[in-house]
C-alpha atoms as a PDB file:
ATOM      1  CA  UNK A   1      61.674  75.689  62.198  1.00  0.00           C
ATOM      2  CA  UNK A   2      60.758  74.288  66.067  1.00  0.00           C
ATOM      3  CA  UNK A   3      63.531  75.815  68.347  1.00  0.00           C
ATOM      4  CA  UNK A   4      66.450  73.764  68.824  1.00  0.00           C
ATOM      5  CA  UNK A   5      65.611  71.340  72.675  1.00  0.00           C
ATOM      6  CA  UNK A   6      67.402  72.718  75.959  1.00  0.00           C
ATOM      7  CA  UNK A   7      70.181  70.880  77.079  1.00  0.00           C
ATOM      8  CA  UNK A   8      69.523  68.874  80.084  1.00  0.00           C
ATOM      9  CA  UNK A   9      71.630  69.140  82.846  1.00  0.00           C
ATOM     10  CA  UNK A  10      73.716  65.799  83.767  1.00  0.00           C
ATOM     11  CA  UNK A  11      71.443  64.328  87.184  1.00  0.00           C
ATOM     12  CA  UNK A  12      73.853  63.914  90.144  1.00  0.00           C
ATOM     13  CA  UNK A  13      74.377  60.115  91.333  1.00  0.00           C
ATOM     14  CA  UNK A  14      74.851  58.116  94.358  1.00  0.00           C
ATOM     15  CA  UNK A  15      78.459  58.017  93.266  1.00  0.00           C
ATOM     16  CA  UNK A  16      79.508  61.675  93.054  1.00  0.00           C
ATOM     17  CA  UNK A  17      80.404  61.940  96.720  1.00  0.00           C
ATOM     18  CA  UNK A  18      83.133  59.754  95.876  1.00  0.00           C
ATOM     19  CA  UNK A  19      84.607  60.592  93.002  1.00  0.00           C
ATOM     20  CA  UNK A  20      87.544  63.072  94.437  1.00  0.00           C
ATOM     21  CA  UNK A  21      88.435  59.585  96.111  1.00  0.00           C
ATOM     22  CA  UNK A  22      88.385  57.708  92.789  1.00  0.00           C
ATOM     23  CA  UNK A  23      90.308  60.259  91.087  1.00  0.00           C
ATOM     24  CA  UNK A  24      93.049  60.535  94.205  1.00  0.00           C
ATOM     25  CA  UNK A  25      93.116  56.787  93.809  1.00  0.00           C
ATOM     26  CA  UNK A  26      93.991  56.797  89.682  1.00  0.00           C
ATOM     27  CA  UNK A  27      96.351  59.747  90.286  1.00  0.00           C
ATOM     28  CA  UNK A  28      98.520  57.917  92.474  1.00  0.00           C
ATOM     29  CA  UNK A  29      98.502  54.850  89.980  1.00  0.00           C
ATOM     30  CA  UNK A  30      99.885  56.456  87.321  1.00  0.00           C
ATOM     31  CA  UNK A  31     103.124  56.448  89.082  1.00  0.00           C
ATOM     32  CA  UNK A  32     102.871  52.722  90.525  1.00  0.00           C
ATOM     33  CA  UNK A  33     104.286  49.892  88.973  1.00  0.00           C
ATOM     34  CA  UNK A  34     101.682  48.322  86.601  1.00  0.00           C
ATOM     35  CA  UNK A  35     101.205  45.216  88.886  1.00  0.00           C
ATOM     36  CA  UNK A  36     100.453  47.320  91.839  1.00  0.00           C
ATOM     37  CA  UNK A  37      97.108  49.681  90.064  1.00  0.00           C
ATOM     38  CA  UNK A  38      94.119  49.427  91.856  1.00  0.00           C
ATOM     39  CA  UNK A  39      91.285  47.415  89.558  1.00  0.00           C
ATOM     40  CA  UNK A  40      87.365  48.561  89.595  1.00  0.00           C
ATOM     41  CA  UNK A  41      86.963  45.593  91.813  1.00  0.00           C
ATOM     42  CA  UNK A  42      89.849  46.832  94.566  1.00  0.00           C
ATOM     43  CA  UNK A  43      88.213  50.745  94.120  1.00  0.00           C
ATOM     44  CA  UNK A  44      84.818  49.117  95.511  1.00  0.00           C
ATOM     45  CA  UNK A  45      86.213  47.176  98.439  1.00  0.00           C
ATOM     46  CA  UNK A  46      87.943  50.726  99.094  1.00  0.00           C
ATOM     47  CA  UNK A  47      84.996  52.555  98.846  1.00  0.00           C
ATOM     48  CA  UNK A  48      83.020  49.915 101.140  1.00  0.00           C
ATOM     49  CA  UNK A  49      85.635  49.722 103.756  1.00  0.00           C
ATOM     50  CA  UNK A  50      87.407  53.035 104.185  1.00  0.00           C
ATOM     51  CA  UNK A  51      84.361  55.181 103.055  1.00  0.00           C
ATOM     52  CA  UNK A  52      81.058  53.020 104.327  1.00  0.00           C
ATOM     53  CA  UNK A  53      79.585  53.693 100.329  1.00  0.00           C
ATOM     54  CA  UNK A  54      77.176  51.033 101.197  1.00  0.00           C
ATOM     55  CA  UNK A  55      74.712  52.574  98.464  1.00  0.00           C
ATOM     56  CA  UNK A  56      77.134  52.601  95.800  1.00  0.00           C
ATOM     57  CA  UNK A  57      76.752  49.560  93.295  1.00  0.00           C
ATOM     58  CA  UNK A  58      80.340  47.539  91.731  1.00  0.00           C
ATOM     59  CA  UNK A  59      78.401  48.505  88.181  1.00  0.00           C
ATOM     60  CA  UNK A  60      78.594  52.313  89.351  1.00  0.00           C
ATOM     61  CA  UNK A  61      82.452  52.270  89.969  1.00  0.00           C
ATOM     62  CA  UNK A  62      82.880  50.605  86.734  1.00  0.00           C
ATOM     63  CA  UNK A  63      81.039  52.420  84.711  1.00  0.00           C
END
């Protein structure tokens, strides 16, 4: 029997910097009204205006 592969550790990304934001951002919409939540597509334009995350993609945030 081969021995079983090593895990492989998960590869930082360009996001992780900001994902204490992201999370600060869901935690305080779980106690909005629904038609005040942020969307992926408001998150980005937060990220590129309050936090200059010029290198982080729209497909990043929603993924």
């Amino acid at each position: 029997m081969p021995e079983p592969r090593k895990k492989m550790r998960p590869r930082a990304t360009r996001l992780d910097p900001y994902k204490p934001v992201i999370d600060a951002i869901l935690k305080s919409d779980l106690t909005a009204p629904r038609k005040q939540r942020h969307t992926v597509k408001r998150i980005y334009d937060r990220l590129l205006d309050e936090h200059d995350a010029v290198d982080v993609s729209y497909q990043m945030v929603r993924t």
